[in-house]
Protein backbone atom coordinates (compact mmCIF):
# COMPACT_ATOMS: atom_id res chain seq x y z
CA UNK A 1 127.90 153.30 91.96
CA UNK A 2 129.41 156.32 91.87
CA UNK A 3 127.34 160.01 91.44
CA UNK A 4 128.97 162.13 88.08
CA UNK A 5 130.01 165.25 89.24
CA UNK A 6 130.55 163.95 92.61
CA UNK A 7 134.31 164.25 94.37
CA UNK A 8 135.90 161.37 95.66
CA UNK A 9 139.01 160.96 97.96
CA UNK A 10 142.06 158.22 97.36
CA UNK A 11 144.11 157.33 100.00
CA UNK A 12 147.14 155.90 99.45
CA UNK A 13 150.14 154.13 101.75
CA UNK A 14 152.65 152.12 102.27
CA UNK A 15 152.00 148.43 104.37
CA UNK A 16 154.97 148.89 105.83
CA UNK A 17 155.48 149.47 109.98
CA UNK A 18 158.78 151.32 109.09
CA UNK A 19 157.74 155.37 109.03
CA UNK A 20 160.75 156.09 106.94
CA UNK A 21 159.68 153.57 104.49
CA UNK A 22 158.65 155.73 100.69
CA UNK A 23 157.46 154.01 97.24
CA UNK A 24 156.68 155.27 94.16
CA UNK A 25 153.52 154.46 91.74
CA UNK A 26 151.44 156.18 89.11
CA UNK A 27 147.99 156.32 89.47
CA UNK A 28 145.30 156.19 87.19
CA UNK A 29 141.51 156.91 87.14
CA UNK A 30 139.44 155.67 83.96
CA UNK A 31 136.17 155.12 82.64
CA UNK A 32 135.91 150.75 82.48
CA UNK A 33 134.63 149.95 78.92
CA UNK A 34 130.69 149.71 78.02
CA UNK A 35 128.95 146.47 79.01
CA UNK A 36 128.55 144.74 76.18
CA UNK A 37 125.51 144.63 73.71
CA UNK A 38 124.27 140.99 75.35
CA UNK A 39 124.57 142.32 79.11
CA UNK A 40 120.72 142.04 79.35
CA UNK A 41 118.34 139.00 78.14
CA UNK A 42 116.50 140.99 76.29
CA UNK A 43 119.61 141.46 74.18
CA UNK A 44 121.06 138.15 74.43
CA UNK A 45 123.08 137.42 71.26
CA UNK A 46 121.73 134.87 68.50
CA UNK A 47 124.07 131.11 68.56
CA UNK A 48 124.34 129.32 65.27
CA UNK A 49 123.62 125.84 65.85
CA UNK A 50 126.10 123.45 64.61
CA UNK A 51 124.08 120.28 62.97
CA UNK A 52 126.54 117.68 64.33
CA UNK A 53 128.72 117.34 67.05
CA UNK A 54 131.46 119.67 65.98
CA UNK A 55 131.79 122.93 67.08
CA UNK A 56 132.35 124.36 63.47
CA UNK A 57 130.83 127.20 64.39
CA UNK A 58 131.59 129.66 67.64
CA UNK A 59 130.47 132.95 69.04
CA UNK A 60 133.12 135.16 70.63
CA UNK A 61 132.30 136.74 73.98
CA UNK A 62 133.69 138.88 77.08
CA UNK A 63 132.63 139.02 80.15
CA UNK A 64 134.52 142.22 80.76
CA UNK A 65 132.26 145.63 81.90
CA UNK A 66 129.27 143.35 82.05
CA UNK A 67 126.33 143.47 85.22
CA UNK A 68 124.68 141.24 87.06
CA UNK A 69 120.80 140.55 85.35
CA UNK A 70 119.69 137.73 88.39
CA UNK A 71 120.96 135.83 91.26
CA UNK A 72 122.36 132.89 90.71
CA UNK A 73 119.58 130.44 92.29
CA UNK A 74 119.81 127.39 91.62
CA UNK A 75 123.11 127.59 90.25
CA UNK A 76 126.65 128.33 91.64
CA UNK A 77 129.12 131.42 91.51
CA UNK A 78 128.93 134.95 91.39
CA UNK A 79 126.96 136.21 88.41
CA UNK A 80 127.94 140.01 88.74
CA UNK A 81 129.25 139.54 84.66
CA UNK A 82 126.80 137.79 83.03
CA UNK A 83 126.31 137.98 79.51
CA UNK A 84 123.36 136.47 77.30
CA UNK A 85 123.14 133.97 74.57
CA UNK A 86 120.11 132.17 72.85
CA UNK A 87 119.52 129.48 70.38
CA UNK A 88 116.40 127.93 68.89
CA UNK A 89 116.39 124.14 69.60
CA UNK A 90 116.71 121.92 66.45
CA UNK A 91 117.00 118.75 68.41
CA UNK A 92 115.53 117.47 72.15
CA UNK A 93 119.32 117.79 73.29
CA UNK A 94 122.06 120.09 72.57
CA UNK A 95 125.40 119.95 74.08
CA UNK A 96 127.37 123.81 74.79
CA UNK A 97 130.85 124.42 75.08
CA UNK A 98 133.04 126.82 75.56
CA UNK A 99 136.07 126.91 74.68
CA UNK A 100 139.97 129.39 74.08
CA UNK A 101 138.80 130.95 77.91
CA UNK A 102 141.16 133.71 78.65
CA UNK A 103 141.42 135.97 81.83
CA UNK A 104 140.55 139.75 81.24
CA UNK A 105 140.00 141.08 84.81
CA UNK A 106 142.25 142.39 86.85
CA UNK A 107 142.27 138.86 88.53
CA UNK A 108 143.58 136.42 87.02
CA UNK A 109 140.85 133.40 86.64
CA UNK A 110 139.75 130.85 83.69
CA UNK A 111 137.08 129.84 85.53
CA UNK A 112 133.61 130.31 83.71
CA UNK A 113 129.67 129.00 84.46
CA UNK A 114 126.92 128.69 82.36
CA UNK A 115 123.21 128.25 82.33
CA UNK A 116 120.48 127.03 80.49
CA UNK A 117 117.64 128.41 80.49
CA UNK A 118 113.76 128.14 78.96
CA UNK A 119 111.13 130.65 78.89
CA UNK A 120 110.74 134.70 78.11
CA UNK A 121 113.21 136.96 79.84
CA UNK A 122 112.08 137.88 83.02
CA UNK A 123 110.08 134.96 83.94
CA UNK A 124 112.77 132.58 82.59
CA UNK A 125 113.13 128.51 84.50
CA UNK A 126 116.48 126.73 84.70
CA UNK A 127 117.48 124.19 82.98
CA UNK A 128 120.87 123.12 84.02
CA UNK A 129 123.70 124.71 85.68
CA UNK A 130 127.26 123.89 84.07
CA UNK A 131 130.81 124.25 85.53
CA UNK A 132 133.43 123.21 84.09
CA UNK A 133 133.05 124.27 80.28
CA UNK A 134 130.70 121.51 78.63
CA UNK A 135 127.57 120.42 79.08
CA UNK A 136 123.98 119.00 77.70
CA UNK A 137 120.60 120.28 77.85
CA UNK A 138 118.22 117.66 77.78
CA UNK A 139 114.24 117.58 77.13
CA UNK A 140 114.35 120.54 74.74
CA UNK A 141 111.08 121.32 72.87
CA UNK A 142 112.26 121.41 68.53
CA UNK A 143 111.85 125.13 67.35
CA UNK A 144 111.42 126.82 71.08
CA UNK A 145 114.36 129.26 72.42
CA UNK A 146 116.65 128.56 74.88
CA UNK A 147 118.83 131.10 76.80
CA UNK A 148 122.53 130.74 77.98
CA UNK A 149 123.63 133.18 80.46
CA UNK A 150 127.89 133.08 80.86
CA UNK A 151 129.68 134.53 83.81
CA UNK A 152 133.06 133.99 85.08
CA UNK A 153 132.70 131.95 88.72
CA UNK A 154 134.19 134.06 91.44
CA UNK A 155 132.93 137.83 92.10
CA UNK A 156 134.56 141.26 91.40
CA UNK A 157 137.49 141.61 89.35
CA UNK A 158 137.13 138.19 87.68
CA UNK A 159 135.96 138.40 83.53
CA UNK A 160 136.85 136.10 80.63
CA UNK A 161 137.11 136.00 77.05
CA UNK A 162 135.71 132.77 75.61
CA UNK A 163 134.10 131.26 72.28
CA UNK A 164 130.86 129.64 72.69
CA UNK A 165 129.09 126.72 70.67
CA UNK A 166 125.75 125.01 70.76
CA UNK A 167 125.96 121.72 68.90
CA UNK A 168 123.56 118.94 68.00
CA UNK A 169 123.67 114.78 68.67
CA UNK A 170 124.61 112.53 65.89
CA UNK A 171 121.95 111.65 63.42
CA UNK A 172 122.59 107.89 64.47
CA UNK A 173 122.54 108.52 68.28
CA UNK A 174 119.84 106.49 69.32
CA UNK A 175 118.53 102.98 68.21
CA UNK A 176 115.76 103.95 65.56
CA UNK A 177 118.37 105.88 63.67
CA UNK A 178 120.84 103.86 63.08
C-alpha cells in the first residue's frame, strides 16, 4: 500500500537494554515479484483432469506475490494469497490434491487450503472447504466448471509452492458399474 514517489522512513535497533550494545546488518529494499497470472478468477488457470484416480497429471503453482480476491466465508484461514484454478467436471465427483508443498515466504509454513467452488466469478457458491491437502467434491453437474481457489493457511508472510491435481472415481466405483 505504499504511494510511488512517496518517501518512507526505516528505523532500525537493537532489542537489547544494554546502550553500549552495536550489531551489524545489511539492508535491503526490493520490488516483491508480480502476482501471478491466476491471482484473479477471472484468470484462474485451466486443470487437466486425470480420468482415473491417479494424479498423472499436475499443475504447478505459487502462492508467492499473490492478493487476496474474497474473504474466506465459509471456509478457514487467511486468504491474502489466493490463487485460481478451474476444471470442467467429467464425473458427479472429483477428488483434488495437492501435493510436493514447499514454503516460499519469509515464514516458514507447509500449510495450504483449498476451495471448491461453482458458479461465474463474482457471484461464485462454495462447495467445500479442504485442509489438509485432499479432498472430494461431490454433486458435480458433468460438463459445468468448477473453481479451486489455493492459499497458504496463516496470514502475511506465509506462501507455498505446490502441484495440484483434479482426478476422477474409478469406472467400477459404484454397484451398476461393476
Amino acid at each position: 500500500s505504499l504511494t510511488i514517489g512517496s518517501t518512507y522512513y526505516v528505523r532500525v535497533f537493537t532489542n537489547v537494554i544494554n546502550a553500549a550494545s552495536n550489531t551489524t546488518f545489511n539492508f535491503c529494499v526490493g520490488t516483491p515479484p508480480p502476482p501471478p497470472a491466476n491471482d484473479e478468477c477471472a484468470n484462474a488457470e485451466m486443470l487437466t483432469v486425470n480420468t482415473t484416480p491417479v494424479c498423472t497429471t499436475s499443475t504447478p503453482g505459487n502462492t508467492l506475490s499473490a492478493t487476496q480476491s474474497m474473504a474466506a466465508t465459509p471456509c478457514n484461514g487467511t486468504p491474502d494469497d489466493d490463487i485460481w484454478y478451474k476444471f470442467v467436471a467429467t464425473a458427479t465427483t472429483h477428488h483434488i490434491a495437492i501435493s510436493n508443498v514447499v514454503s516460499t515466504g519469509t515464514t516458514s509454513s507447509t500449510d495450504t487450503y483449498f476451495q471448491v467452488l461453482s458458479g461465474a466469478c463474482g457471484s461464485l457458491t462454495s462447495i467445500v472447504c479442504v485442509d489438509p491437502l485432499t479432498g472430494s467434491a461431490t454433486g458435480l453437474t458433468v460438463g459445468q466448471t468448477y473453481y479451486i481457489r489455493v492459499y497458504s493457511y496463516y496470514a502475511a508472510g506465509y506462501n507455498q509452492s505446490f502441484n495440484i491435481c483434479v482426478t476422477s472415481p474409478p469406472a467400477n466405483d459404484d454397484c451398476a458399474n461393476p
